[in-house]
Structures are given as C-alpha cells and as structure tokens.
PDB file of N, CA and C in Angstrom:
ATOM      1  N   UNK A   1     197.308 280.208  24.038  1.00  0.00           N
ATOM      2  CA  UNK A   1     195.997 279.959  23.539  1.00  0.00           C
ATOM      3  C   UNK A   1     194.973 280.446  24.544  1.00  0.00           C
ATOM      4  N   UNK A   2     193.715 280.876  24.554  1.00  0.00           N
ATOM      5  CA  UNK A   2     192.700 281.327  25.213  1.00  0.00           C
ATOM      6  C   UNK A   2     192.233 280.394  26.056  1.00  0.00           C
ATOM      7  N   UNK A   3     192.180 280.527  27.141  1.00  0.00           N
ATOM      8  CA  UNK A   3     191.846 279.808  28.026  1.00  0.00           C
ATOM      9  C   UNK A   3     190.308 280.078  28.819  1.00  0.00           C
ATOM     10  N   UNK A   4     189.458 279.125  28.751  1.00  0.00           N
ATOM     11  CA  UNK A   4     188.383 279.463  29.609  1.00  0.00           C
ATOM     12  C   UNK A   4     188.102 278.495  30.128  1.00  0.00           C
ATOM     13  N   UNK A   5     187.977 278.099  31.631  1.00  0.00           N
ATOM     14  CA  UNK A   5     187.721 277.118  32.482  1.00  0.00           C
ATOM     15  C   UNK A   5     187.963 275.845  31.802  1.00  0.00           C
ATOM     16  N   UNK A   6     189.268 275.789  31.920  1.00  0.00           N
ATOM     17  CA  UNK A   6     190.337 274.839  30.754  1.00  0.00           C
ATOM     18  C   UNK A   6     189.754 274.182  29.813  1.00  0.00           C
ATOM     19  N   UNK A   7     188.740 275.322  28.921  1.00  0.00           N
ATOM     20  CA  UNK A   7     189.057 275.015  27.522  1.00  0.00           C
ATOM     21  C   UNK A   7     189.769 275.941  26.634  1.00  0.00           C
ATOM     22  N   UNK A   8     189.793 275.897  25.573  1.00  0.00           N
ATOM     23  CA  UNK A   8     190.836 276.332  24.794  1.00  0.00           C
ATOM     24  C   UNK A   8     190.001 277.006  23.213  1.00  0.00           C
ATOM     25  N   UNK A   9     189.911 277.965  23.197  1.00  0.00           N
ATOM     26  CA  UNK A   9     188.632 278.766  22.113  1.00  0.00           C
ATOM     27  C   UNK A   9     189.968 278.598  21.097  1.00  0.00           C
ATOM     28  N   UNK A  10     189.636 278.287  19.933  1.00  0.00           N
ATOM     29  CA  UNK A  10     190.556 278.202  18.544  1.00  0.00           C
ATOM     30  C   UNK A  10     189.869 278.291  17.162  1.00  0.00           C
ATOM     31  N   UNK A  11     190.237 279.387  16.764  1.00  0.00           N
ATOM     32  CA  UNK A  11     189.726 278.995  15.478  1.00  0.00           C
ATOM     33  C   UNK A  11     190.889 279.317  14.126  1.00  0.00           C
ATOM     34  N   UNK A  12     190.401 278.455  13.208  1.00  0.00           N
ATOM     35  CA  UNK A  12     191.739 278.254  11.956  1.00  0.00           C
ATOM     36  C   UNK A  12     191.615 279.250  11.432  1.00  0.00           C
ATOM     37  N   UNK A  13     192.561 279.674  10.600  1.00  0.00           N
ATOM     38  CA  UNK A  13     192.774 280.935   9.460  1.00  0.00           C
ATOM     39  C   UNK A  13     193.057 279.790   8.429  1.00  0.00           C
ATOM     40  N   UNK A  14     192.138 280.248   7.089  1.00  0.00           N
ATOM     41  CA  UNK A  14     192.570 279.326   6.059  1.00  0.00           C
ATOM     42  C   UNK A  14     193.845 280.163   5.275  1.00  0.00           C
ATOM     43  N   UNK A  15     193.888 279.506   4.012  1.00  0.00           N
ATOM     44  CA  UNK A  15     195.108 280.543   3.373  1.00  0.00           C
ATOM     45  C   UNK A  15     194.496 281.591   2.720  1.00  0.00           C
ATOM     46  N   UNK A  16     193.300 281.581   2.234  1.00  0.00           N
ATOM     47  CA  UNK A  16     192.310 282.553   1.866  1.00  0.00           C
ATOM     48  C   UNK A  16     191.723 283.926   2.479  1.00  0.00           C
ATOM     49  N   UNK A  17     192.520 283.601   3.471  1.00  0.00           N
ATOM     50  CA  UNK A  17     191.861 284.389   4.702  1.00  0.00           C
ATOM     51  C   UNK A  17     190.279 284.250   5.681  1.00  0.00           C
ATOM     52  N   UNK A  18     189.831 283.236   5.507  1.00  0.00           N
ATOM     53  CA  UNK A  18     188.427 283.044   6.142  1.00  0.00           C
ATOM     54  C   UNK A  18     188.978 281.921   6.585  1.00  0.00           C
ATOM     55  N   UNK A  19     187.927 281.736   7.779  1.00  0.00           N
ATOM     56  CA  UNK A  19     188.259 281.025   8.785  1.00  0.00           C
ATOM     57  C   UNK A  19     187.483 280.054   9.332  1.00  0.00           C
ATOM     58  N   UNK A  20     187.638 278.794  10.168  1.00  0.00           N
ATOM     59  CA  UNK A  20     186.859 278.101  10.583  1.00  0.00           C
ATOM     60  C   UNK A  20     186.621 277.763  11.972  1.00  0.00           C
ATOM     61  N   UNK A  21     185.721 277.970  12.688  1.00  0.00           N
ATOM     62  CA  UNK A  21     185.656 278.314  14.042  1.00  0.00           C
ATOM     63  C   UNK A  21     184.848 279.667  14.459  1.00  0.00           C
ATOM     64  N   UNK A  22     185.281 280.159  15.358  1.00  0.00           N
ATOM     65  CA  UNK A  22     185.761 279.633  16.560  1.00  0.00           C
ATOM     66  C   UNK A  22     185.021 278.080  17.496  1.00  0.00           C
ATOM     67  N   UNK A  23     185.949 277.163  17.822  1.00  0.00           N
ATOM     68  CA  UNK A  23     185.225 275.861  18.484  1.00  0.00           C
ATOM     69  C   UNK A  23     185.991 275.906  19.775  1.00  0.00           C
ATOM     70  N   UNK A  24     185.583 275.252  20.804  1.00  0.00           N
ATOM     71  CA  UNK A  24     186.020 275.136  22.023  1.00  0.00           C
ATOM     72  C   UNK A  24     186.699 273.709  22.178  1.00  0.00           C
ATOM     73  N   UNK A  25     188.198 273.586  23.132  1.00  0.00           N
ATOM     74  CA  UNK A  25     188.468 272.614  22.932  1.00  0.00           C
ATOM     75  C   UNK A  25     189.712 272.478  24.326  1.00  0.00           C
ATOM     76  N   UNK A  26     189.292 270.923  25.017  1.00  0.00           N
ATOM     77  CA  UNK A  26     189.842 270.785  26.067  1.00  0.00           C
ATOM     78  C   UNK A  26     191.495 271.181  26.133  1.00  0.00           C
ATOM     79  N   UNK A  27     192.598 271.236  26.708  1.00  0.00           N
ATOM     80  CA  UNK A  27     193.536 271.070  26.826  1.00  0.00           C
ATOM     81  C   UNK A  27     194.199 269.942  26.245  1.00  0.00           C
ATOM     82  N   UNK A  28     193.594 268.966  26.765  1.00  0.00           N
ATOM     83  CA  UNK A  28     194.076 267.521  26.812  1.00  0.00           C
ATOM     84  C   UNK A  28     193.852 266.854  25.028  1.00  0.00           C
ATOM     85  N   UNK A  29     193.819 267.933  24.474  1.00  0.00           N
ATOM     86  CA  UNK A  29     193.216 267.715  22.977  1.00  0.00           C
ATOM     87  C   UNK A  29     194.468 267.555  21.978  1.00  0.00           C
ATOM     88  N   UNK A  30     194.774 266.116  21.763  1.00  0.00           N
ATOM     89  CA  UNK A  30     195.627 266.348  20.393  1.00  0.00           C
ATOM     90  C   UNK A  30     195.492 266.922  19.115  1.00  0.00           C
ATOM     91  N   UNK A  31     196.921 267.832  19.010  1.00  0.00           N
ATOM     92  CA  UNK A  31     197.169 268.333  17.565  1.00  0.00           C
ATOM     93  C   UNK A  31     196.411 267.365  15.664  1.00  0.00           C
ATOM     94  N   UNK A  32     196.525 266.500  16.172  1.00  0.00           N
ATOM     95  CA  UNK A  32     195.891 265.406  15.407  1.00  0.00           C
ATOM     96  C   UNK A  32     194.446 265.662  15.500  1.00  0.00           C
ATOM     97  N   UNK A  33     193.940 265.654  16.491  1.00  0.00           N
ATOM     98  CA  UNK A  33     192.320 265.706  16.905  1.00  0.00           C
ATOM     99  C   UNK A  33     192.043 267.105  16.329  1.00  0.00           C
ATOM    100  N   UNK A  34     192.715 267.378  16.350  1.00  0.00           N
ATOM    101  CA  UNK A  34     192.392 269.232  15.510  1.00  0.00           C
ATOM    102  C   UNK A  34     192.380 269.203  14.265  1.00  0.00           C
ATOM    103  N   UNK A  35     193.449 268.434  13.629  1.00  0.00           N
ATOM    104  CA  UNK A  35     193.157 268.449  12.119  1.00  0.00           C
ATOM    105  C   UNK A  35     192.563 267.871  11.353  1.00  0.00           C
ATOM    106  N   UNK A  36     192.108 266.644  12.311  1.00  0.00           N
ATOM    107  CA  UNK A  36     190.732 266.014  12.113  1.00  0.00           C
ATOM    108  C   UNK A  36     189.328 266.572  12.011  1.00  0.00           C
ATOM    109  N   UNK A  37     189.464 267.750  13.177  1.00  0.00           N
ATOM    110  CA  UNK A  37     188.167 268.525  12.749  1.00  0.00           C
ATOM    111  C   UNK A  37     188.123 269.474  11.808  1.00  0.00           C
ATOM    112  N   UNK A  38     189.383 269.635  11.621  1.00  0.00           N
ATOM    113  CA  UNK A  38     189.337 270.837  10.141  1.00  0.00           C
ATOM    114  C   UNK A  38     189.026 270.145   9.142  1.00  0.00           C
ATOM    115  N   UNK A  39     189.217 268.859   9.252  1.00  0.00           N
ATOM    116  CA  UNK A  39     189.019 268.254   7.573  1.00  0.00           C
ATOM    117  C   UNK A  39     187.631 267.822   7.823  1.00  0.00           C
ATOM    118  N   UNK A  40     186.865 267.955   8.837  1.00  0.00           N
ATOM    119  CA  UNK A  40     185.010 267.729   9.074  1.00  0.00           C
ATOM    120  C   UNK A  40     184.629 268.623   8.791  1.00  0.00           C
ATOM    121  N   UNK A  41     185.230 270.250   8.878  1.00  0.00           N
ATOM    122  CA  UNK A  41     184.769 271.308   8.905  1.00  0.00           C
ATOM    123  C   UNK A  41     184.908 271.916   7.789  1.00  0.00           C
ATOM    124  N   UNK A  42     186.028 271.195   6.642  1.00  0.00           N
ATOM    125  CA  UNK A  42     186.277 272.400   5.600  1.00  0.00           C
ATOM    126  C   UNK A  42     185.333 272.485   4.778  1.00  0.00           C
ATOM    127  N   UNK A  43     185.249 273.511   4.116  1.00  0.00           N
ATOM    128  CA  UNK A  43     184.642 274.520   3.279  1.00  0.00           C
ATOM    129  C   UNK A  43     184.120 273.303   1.905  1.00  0.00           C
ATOM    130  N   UNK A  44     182.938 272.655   1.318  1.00  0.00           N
ATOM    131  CA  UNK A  44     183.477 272.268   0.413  1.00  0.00           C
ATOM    132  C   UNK A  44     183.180 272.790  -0.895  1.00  0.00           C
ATOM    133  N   UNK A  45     183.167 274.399  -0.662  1.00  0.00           N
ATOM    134  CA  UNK A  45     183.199 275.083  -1.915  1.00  0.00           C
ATOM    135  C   UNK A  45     184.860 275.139  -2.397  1.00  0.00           C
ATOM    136  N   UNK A  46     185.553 275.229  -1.255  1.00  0.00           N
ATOM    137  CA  UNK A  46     187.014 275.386  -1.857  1.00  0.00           C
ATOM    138  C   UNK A  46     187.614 274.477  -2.733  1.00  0.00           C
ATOM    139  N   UNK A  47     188.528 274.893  -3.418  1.00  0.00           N
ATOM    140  CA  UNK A  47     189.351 274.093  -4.319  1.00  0.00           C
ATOM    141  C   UNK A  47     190.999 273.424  -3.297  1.00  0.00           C
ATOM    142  N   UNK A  48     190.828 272.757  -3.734  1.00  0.00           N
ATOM    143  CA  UNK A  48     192.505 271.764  -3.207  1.00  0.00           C
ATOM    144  C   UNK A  48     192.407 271.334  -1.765  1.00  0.00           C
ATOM    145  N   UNK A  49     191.133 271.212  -1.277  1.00  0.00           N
ATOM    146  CA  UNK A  49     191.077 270.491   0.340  1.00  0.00           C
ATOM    147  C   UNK A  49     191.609 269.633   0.730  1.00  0.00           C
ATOM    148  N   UNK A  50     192.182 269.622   1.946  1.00  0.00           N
ATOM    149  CA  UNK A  50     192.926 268.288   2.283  1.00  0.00           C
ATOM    150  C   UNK A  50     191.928 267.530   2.107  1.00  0.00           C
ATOM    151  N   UNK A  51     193.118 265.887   1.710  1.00  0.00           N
ATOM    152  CA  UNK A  51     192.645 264.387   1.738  1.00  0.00           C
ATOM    153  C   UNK A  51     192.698 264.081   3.124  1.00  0.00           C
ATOM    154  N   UNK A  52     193.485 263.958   4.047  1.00  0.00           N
ATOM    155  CA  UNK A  52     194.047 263.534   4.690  1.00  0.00           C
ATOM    156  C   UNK A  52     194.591 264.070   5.821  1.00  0.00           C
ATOM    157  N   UNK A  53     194.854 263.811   7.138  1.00  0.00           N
ATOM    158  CA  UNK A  53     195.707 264.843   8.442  1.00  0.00           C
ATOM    159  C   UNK A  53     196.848 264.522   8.110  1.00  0.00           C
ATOM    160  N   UNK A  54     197.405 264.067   7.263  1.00  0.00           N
ATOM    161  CA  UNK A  54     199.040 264.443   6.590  1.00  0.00           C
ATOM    162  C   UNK A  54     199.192 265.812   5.892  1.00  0.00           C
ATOM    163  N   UNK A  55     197.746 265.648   5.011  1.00  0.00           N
ATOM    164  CA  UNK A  55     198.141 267.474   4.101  1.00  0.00           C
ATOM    165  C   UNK A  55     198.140 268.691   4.912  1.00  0.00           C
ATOM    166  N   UNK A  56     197.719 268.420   6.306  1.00  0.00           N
ATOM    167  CA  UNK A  56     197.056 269.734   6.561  1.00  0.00           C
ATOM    168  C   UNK A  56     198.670 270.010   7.975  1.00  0.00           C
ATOM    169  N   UNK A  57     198.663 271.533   7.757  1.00  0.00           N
ATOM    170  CA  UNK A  57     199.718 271.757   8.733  1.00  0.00           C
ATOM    171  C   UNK A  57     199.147 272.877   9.971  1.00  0.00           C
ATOM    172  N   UNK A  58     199.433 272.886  11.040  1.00  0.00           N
ATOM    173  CA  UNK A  58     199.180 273.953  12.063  1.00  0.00           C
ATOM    174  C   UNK A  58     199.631 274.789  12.216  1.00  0.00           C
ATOM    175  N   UNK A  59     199.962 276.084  12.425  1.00  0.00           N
ATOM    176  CA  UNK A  59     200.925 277.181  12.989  1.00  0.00           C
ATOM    177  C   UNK A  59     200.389 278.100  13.649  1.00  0.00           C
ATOM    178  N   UNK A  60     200.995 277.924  14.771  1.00  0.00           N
ATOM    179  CA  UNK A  60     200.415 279.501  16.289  1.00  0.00           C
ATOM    180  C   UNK A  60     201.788 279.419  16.716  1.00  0.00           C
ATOM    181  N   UNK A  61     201.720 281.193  17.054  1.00  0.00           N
ATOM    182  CA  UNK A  61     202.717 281.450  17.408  1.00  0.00           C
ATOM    183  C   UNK A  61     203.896 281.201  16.354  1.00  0.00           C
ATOM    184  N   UNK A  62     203.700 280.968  15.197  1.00  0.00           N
ATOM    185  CA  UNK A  62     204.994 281.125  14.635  1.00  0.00           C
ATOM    186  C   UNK A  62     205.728 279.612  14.737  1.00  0.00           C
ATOM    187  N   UNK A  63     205.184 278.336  15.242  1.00  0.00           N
ATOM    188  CA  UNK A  63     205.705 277.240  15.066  1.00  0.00           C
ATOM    189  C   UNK A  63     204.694 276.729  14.531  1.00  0.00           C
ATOM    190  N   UNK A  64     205.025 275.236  13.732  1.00  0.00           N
ATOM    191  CA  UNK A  64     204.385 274.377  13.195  1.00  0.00           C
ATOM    192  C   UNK A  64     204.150 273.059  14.377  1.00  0.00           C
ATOM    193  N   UNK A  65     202.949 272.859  14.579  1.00  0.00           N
ATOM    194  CA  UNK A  65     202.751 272.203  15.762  1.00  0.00           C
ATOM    195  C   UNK A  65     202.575 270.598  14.954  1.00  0.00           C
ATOM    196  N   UNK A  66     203.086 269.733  16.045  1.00  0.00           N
ATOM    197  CA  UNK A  66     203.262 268.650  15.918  1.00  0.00           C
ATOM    198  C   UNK A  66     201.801 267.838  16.343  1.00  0.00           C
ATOM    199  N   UNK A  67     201.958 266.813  15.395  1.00  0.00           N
ATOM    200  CA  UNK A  67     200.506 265.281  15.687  1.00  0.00           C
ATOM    201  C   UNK A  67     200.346 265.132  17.018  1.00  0.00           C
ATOM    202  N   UNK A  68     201.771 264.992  17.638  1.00  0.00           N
ATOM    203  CA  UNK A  68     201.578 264.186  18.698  1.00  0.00           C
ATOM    204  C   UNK A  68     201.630 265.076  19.858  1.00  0.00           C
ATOM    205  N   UNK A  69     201.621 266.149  19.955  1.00  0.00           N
ATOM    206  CA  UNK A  69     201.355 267.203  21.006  1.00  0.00           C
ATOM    207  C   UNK A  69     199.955 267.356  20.863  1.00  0.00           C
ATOM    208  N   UNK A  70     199.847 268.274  22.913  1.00  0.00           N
ATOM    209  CA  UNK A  70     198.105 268.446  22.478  1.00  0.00           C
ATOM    210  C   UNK A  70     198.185 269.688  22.936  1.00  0.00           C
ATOM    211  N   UNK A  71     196.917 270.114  22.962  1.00  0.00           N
ATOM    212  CA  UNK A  71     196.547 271.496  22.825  1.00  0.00           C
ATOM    213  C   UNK A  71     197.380 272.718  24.131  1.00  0.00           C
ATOM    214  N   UNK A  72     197.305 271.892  25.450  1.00  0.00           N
ATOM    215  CA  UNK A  72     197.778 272.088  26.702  1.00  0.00           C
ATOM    216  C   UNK A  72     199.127 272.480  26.261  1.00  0.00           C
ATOM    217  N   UNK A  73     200.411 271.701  25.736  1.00  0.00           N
ATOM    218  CA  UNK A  73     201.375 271.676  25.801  1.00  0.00           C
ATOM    219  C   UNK A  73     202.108 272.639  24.766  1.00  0.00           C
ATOM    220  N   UNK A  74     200.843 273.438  23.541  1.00  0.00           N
ATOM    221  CA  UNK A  74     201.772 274.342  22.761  1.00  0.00           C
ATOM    222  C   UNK A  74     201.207 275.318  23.322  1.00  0.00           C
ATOM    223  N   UNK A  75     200.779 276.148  24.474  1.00  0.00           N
ATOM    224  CA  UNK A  75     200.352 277.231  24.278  1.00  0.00           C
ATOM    225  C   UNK A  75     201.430 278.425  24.687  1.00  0.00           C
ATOM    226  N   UNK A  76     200.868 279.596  24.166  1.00  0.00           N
ATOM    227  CA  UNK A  76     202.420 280.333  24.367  1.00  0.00           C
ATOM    228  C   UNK A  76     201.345 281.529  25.278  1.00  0.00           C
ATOM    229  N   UNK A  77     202.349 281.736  26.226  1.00  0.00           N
ATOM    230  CA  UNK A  77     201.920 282.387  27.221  1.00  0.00           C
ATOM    231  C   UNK A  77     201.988 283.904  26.678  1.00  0.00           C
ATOM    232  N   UNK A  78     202.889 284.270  26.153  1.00  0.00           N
ATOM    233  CA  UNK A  78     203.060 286.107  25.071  1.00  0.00           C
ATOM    234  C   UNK A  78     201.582 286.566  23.966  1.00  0.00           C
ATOM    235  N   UNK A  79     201.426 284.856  23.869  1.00  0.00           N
ATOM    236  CA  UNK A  79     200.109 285.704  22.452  1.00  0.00           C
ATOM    237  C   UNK A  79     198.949 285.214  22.835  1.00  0.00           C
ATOM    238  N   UNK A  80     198.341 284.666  24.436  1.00  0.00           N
ATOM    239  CA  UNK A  80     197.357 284.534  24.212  1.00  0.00           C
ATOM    240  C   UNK A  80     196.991 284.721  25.549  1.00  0.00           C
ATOM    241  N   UNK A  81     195.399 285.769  24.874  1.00  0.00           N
ATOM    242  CA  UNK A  81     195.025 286.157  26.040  1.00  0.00           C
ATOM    243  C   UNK A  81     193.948 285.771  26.900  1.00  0.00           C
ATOM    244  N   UNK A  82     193.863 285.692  28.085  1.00  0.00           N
ATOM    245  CA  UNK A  82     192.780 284.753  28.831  1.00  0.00           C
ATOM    246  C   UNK A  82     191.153 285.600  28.779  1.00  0.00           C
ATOM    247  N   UNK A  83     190.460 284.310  28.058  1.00  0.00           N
ATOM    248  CA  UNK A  83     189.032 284.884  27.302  1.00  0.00           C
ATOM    249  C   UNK A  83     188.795 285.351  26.149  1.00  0.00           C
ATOM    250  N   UNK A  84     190.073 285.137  24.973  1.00  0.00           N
ATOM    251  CA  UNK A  84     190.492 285.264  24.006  1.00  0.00           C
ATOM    252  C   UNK A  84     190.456 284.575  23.193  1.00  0.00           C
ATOM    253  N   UNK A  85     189.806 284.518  21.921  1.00  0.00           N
ATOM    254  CA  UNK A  85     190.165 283.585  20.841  1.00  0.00           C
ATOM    255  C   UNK A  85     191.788 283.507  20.660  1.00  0.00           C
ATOM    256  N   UNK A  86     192.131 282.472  19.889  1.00  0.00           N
ATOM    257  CA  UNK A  86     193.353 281.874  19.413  1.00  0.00           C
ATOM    258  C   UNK A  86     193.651 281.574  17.878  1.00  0.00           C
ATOM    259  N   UNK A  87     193.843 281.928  16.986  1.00  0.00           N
ATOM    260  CA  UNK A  87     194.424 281.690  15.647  1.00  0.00           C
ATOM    261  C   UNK A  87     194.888 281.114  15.529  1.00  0.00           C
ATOM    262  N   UNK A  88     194.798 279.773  14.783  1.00  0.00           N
ATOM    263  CA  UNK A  88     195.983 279.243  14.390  1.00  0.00           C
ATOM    264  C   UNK A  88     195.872 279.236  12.433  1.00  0.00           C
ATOM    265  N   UNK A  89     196.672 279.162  12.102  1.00  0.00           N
ATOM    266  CA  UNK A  89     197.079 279.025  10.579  1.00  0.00           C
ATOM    267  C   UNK A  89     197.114 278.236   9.775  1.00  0.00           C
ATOM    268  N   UNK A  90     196.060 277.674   8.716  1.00  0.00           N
ATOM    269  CA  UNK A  90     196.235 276.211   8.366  1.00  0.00           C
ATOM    270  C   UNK A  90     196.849 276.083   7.046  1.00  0.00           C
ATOM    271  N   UNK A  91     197.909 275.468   7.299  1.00  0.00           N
ATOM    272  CA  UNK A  91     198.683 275.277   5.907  1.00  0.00           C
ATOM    273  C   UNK A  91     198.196 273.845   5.239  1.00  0.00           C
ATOM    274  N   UNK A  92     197.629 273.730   3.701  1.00  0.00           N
ATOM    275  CA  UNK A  92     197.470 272.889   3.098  1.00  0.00           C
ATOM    276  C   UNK A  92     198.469 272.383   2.305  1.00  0.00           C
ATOM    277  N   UNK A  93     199.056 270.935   2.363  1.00  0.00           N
ATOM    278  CA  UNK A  93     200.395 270.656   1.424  1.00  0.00           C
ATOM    279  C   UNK A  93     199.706 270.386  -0.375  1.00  0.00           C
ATOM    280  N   UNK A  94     199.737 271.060  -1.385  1.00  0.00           N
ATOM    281  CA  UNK A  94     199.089 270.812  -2.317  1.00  0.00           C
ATOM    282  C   UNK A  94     199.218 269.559  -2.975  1.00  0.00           C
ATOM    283  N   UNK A  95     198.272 268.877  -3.405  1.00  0.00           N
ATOM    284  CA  UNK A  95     197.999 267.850  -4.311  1.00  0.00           C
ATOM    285  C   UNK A  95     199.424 267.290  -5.269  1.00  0.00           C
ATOM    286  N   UNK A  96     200.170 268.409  -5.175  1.00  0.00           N
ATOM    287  CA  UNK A  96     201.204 268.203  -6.763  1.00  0.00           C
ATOM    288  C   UNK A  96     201.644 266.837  -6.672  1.00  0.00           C
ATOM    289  N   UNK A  97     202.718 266.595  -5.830  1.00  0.00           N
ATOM    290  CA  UNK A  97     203.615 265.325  -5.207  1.00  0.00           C
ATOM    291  C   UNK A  97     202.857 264.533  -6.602  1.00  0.00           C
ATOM    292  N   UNK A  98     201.472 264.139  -6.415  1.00  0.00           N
ATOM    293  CA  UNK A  98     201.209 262.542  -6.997  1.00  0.00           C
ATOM    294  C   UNK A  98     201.163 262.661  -8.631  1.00  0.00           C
ATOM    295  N   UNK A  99     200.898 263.761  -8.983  1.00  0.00           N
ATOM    296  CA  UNK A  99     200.746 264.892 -10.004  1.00  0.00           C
ATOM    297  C   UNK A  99     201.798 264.380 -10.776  1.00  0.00           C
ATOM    298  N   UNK A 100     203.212 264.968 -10.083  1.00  0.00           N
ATOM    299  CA  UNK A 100     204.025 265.179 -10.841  1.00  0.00           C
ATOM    300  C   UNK A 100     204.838 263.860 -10.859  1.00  0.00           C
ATOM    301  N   UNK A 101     204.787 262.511 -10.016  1.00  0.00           N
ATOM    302  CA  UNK A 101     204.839 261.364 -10.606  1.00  0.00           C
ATOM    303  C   UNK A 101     204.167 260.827 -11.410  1.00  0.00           C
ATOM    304  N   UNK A 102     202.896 261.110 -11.837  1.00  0.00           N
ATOM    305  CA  UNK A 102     202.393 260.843 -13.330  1.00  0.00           C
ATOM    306  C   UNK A 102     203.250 261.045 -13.939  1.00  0.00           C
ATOM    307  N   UNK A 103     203.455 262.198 -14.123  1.00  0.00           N
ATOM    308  CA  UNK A 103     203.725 263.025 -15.616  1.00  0.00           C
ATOM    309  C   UNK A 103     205.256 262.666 -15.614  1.00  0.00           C
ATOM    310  N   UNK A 104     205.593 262.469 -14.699  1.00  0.00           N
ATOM    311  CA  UNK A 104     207.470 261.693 -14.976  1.00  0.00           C
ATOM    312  C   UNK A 104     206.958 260.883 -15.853  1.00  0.00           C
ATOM    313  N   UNK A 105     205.985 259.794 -14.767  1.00  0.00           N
ATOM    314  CA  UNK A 105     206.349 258.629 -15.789  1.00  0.00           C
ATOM    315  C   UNK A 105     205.905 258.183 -16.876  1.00  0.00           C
ATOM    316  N   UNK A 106     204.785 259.478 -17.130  1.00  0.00           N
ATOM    317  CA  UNK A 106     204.232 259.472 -18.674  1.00  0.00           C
ATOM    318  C   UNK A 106     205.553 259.908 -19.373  1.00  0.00           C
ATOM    319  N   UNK A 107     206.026 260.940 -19.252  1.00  0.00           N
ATOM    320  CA  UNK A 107     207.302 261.345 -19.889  1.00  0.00           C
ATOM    321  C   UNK A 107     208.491 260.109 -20.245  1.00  0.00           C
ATOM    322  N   UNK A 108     208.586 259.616 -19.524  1.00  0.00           N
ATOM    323  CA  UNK A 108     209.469 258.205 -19.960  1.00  0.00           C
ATOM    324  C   UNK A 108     209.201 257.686 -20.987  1.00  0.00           C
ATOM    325  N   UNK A 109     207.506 256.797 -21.087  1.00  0.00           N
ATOM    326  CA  UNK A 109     206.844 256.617 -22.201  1.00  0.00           C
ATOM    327  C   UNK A 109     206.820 256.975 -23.244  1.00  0.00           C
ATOM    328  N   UNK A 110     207.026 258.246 -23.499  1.00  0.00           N
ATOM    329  CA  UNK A 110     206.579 259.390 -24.777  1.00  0.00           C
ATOM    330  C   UNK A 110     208.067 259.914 -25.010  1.00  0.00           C
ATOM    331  N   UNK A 111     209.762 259.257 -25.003  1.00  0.00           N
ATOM    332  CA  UNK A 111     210.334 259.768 -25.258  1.00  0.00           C
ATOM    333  C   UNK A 111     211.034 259.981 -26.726  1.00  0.00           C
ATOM    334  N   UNK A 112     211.150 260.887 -27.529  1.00  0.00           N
ATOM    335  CA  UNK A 112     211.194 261.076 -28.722  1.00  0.00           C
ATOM    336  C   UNK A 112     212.713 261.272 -29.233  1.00  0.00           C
ATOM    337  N   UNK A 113     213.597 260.728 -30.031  1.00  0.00           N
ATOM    338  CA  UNK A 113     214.762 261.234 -30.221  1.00  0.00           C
ATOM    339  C   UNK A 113     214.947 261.335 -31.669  1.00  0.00           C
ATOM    340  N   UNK A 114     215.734 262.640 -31.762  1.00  0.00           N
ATOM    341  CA  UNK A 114     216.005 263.136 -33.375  1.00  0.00           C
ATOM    342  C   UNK A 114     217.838 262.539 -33.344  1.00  0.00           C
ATOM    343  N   UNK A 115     218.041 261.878 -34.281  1.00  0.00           N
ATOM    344  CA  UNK A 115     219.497 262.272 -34.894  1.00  0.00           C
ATOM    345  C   UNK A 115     219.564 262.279 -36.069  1.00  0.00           C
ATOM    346  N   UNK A 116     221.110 264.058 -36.193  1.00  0.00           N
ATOM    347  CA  UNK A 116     221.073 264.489 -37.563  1.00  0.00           C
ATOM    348  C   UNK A 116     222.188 263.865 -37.985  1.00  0.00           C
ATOM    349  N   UNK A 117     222.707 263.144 -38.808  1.00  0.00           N
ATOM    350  CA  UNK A 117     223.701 262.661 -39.269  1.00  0.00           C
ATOM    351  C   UNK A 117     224.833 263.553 -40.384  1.00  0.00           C
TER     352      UNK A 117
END
C-alpha cells in the first residue's frame, strides 16, 4: 500500500469501475474502519449499496482482507509503491440471501397439486 509519512493513500474501485477516494489513512487503521467509510462514502445514486460492513468485501493484491486486520499488516511490498495511491476492490455481497427466503416460503404457501386418476 502507498505509504507517506505512515499514512496509507487508498482508494476503492467499485464494481462499476468508479471509485471512491483517494483518502488518507493511518497504518494502525482497521480493515473494518475502512468499510465503514465506504458505506459513509457510497454513491447514493447507485443501486444495491451495502446495508451493512458484512456486505461489503476488500481485495488488494489479490486477497480478500479480513475485519480484524489493519491497514499496516496487509500491505504487500510487490504492488505498492512509496507515494503511490493503492486500489483496493470493493466487492458488494448482493441483497438476494433474504430475497430468496421469501419466496421459499411464499412457495410453500401457494403449493398446488394436480392428480390424474
């Protein structure tokens, strides 16, 4: 991650391709504390925004970074360069999950049976 007089320049890539940031941010900064500010920061023209720092996922470097890590402890020394912004990737988990327990259990309700004798 970009380092400048140990802070840490980051900004998100949505899945859309536009982005939010670039913001500056200590080392000592939990993964959590980040996806907290993405969900202060998102867009609210977009459709399907996270509810919650459960929906929202991180990825730099090609891993999915964890809650409980902080900013200090994922950085990868190969992709980031000092005085450099940092990318990371924000994956949104979509809405469906609660969705599609409705509709089960409407489906239960509404079940119809033919027999031909």
């Amino acid at each position: 991650m970009a380092v400048s007089q140990d802070r840490f320049e980051i900004k998100f890539r949505l899945s859309d391709g536009s982005d939010i940031g670039p913001k500056s941010f200590p080392p000592t900064t939990s993964i959590a504390t980040l996806k907290q500010s993405i969900l202060a920061q998102w867009p609210k023209d977009k459709e399907y925004g996270p509810r919650t720092v459960k929906d929202v996922k991180l990825i730099s470097a090609g891993k999915i970074l964890e809650n409980n890590r902080t900013v200090g402890e994922c950085q990868s020394p190969l992709c980031d360069l000092p005085g450099g912004v940092t990318t990371m990737h924000v994956v949104v988990q979509p809405p469906t999950a609660e969705n599609e327990k409705k509709v089960a259990g409407d489906a239960k309700q509404n079940k119809c049976v033919c027999v031909i004798l």
